[in-house]
N, C-alpha and C. Protein backbone atom coordinates (compact mmCIF):
# COMPACT_ATOMS: atom_id res chain seq x y z
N UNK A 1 -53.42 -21.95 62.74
CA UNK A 1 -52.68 -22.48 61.61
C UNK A 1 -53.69 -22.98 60.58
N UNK A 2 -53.68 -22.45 59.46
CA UNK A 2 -54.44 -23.15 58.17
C UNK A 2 -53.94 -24.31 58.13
N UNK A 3 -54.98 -25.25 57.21
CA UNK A 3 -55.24 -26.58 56.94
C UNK A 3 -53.92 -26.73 55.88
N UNK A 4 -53.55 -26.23 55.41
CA UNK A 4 -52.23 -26.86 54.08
C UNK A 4 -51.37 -26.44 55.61
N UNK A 5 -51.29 -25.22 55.73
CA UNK A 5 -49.70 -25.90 56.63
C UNK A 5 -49.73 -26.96 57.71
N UNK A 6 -50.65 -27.24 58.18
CA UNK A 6 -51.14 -28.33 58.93
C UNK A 6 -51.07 -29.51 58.33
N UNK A 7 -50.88 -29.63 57.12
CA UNK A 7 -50.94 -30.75 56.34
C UNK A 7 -49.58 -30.82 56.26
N UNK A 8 -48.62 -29.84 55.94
CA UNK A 8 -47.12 -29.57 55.56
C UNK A 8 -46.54 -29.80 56.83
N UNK A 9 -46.83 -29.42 58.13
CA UNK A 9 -46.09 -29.61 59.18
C UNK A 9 -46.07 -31.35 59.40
N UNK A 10 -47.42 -32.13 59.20
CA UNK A 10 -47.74 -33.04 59.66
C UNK A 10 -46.69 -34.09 58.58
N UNK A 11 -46.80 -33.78 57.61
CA UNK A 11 -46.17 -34.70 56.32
C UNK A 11 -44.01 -34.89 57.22
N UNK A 12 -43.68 -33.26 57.52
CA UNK A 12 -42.44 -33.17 58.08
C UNK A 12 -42.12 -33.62 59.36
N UNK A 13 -42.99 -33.94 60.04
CA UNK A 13 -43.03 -34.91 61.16
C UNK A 13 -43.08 -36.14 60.81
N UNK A 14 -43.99 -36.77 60.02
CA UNK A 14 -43.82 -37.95 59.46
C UNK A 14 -42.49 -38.36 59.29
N UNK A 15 -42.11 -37.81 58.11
CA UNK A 15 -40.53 -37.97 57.33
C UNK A 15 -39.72 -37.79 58.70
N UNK A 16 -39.70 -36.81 59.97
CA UNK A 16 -38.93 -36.80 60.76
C UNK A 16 -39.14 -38.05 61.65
N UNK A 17 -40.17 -38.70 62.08
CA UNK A 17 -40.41 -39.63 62.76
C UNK A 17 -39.54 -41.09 62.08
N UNK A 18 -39.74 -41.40 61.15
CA UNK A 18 -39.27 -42.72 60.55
C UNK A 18 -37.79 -42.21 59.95
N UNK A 19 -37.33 -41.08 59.31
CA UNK A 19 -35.59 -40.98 59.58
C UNK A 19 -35.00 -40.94 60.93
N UNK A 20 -35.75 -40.97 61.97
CA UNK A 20 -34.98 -40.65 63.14
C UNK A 20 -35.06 -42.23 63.82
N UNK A 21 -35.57 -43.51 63.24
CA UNK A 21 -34.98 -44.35 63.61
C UNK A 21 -33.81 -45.34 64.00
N UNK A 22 -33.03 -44.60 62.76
CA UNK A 22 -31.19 -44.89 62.52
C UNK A 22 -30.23 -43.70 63.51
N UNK A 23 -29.41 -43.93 63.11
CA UNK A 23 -28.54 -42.89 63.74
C UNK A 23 -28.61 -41.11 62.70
N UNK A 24 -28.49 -41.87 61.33
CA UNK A 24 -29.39 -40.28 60.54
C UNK A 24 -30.73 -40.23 60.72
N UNK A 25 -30.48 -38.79 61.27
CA UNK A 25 -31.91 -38.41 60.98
C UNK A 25 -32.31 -37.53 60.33
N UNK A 26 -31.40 -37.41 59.25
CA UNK A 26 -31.70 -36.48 57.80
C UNK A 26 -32.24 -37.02 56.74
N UNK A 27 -32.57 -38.00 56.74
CA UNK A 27 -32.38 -39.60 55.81
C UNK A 27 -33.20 -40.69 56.03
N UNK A 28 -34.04 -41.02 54.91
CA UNK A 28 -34.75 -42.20 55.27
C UNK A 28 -33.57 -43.26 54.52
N UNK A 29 -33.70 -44.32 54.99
CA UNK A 29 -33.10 -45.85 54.65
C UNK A 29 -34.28 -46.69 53.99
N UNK A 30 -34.02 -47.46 53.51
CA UNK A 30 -34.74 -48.49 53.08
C UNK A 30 -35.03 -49.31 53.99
N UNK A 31 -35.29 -49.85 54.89
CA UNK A 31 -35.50 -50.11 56.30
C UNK A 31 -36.61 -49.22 56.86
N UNK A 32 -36.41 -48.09 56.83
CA UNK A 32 -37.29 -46.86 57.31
C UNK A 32 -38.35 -46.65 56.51
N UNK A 33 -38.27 -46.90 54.99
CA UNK A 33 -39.02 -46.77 53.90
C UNK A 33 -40.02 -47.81 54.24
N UNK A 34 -39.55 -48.84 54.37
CA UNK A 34 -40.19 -50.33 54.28
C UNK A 34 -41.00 -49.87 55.72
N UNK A 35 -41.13 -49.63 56.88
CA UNK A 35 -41.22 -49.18 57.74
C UNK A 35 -42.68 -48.29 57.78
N UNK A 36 -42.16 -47.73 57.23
CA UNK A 36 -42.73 -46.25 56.99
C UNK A 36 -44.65 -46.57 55.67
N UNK A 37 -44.12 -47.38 55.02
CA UNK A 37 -44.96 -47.29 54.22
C UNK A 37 -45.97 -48.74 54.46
N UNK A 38 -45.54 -49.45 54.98
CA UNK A 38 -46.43 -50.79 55.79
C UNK A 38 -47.31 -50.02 56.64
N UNK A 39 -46.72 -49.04 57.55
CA UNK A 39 -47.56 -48.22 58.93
C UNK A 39 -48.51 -47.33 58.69
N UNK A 40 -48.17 -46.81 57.42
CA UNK A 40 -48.88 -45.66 56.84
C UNK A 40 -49.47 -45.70 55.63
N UNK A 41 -49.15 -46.56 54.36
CA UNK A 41 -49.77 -47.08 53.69
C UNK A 41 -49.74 -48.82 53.14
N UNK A 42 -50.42 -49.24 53.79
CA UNK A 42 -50.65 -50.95 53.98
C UNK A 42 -51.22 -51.03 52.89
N UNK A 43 -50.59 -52.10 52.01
CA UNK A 43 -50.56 -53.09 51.23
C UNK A 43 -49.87 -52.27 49.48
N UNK A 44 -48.90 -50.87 49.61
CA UNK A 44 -49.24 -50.38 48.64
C UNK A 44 -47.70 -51.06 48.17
N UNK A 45 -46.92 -51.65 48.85
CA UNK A 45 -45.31 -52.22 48.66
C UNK A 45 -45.31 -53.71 49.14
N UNK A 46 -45.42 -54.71 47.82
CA UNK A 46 -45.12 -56.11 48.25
C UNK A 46 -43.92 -56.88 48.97
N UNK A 47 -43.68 -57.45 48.21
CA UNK A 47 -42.34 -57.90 48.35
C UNK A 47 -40.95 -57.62 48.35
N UNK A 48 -39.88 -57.58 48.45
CA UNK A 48 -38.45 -57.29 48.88
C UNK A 48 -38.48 -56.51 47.71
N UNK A 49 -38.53 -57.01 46.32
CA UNK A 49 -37.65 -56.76 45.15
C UNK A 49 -38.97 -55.56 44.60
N UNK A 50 -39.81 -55.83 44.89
CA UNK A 50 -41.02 -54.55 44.48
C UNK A 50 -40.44 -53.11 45.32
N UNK A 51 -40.15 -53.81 46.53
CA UNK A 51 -39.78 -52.03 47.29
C UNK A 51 -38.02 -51.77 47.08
N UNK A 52 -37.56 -52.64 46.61
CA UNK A 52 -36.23 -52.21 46.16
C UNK A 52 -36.19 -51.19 44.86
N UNK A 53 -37.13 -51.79 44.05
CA UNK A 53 -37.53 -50.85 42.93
C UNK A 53 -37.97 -49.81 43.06
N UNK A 54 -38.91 -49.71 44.49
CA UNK A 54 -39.40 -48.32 44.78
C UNK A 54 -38.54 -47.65 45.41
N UNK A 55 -37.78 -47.99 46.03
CA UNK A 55 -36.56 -47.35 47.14
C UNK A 55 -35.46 -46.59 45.78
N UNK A 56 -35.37 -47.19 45.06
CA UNK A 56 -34.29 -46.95 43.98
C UNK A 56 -34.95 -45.63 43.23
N UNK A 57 -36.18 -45.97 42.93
CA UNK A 57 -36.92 -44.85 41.80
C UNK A 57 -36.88 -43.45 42.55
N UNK A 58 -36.76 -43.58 44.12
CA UNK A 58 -37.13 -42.00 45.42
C UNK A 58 -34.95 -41.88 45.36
N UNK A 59 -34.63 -42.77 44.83
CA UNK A 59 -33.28 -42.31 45.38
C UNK A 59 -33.04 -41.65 44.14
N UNK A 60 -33.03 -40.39 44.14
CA UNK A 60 -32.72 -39.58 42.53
C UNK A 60 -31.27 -39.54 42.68
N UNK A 61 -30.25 -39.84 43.25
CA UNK A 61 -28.94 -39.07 43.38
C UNK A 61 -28.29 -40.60 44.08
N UNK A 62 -29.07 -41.50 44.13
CA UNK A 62 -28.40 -43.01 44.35
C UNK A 62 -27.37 -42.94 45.16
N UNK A 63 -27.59 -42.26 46.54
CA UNK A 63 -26.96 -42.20 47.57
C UNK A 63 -27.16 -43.04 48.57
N UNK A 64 -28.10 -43.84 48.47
CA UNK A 64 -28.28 -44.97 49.16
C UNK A 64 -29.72 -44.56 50.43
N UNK A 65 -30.11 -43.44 50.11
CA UNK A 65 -30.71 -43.07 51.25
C UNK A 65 -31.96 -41.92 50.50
N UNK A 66 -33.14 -41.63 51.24
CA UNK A 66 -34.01 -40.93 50.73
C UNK A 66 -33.68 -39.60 51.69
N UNK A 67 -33.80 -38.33 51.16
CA UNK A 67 -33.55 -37.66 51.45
C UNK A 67 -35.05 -36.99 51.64
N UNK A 68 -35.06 -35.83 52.36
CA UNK A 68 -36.50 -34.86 52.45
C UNK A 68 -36.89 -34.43 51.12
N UNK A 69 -36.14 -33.85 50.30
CA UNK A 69 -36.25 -33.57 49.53
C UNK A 69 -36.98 -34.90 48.39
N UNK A 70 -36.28 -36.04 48.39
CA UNK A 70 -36.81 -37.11 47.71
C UNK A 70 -38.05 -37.59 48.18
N UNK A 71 -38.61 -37.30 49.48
CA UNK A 71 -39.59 -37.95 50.22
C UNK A 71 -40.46 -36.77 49.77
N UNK A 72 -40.42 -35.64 49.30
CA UNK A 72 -41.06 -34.62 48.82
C UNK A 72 -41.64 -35.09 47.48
N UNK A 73 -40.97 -35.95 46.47
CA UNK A 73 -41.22 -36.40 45.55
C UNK A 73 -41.69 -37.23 45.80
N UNK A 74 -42.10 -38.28 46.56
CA UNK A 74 -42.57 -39.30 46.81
C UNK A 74 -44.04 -39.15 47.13
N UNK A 75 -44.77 -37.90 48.29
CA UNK A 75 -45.54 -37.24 48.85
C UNK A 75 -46.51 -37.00 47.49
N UNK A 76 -45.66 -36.29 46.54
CA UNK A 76 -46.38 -35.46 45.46
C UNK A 76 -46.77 -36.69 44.66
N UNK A 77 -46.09 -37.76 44.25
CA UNK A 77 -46.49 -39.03 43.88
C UNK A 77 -47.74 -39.17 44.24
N UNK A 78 -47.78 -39.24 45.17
CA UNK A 78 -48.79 -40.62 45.83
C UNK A 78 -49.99 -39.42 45.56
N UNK A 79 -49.92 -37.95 46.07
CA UNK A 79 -51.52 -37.05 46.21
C UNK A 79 -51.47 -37.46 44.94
N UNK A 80 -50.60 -37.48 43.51
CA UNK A 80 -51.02 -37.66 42.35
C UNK A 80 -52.21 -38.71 41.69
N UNK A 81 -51.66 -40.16 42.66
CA UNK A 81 -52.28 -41.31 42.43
C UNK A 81 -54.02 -41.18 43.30
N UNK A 82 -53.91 -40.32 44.45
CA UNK A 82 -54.91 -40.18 45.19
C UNK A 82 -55.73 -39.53 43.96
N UNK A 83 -55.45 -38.54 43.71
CA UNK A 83 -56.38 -37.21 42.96
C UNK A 83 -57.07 -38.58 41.48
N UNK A 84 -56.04 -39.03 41.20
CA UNK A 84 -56.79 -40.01 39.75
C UNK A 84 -57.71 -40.81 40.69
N UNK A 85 -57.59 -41.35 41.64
CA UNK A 85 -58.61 -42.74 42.07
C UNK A 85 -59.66 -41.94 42.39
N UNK A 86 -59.53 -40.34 42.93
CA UNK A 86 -61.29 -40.39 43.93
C UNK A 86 -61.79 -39.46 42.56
N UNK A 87 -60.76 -38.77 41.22
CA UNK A 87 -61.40 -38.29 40.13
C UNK A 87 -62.47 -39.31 39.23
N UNK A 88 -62.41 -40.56 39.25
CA UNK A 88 -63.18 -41.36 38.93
C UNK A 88 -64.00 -41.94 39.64
């Protein structure tokens, strides 16, 4: 297996690991989010009302829940923020 799908399988395990804490496991929660991003990226979500804002901005369709698809947007986020910090 090449290194991108290795990267792609690993990202869909992720997202499957922390939605499969609830009873959906199609679906991250905000719970799962909060969860998810303390374990895997520490210190990048403060307080309640900081990750409510972030939970809200991944919910494109304000269904109450992050979907794969939204966690796809979220993924592409963050390599975005990666690629500016190590470009400087």
């Amino acid at each position: 297996m090449g290194e991108m799908i290795g990267a792609m399988a690993l990202l869909m395990k992720n997202f499957k690991k922390y939605a499969g804490q609830d009873a959906d496991k199609e679906t991250i929660s905000k719970k799962e989010l909060s969860d998810m991003l303390h374990a895997e990226i520490p210190g990048m979500v403060g307080d309640k009302k900081e990750l409510d804002a972030f939970f809200t901005s991944l919910d494109g369709d304000e269904d109450g829940k992050v979907s794969f698809d939204e966690y796809i947007v979220l993924v592409g986020s963050l390599m975005m923020i990666l690629k500016e910090m190590l470009d400087q």
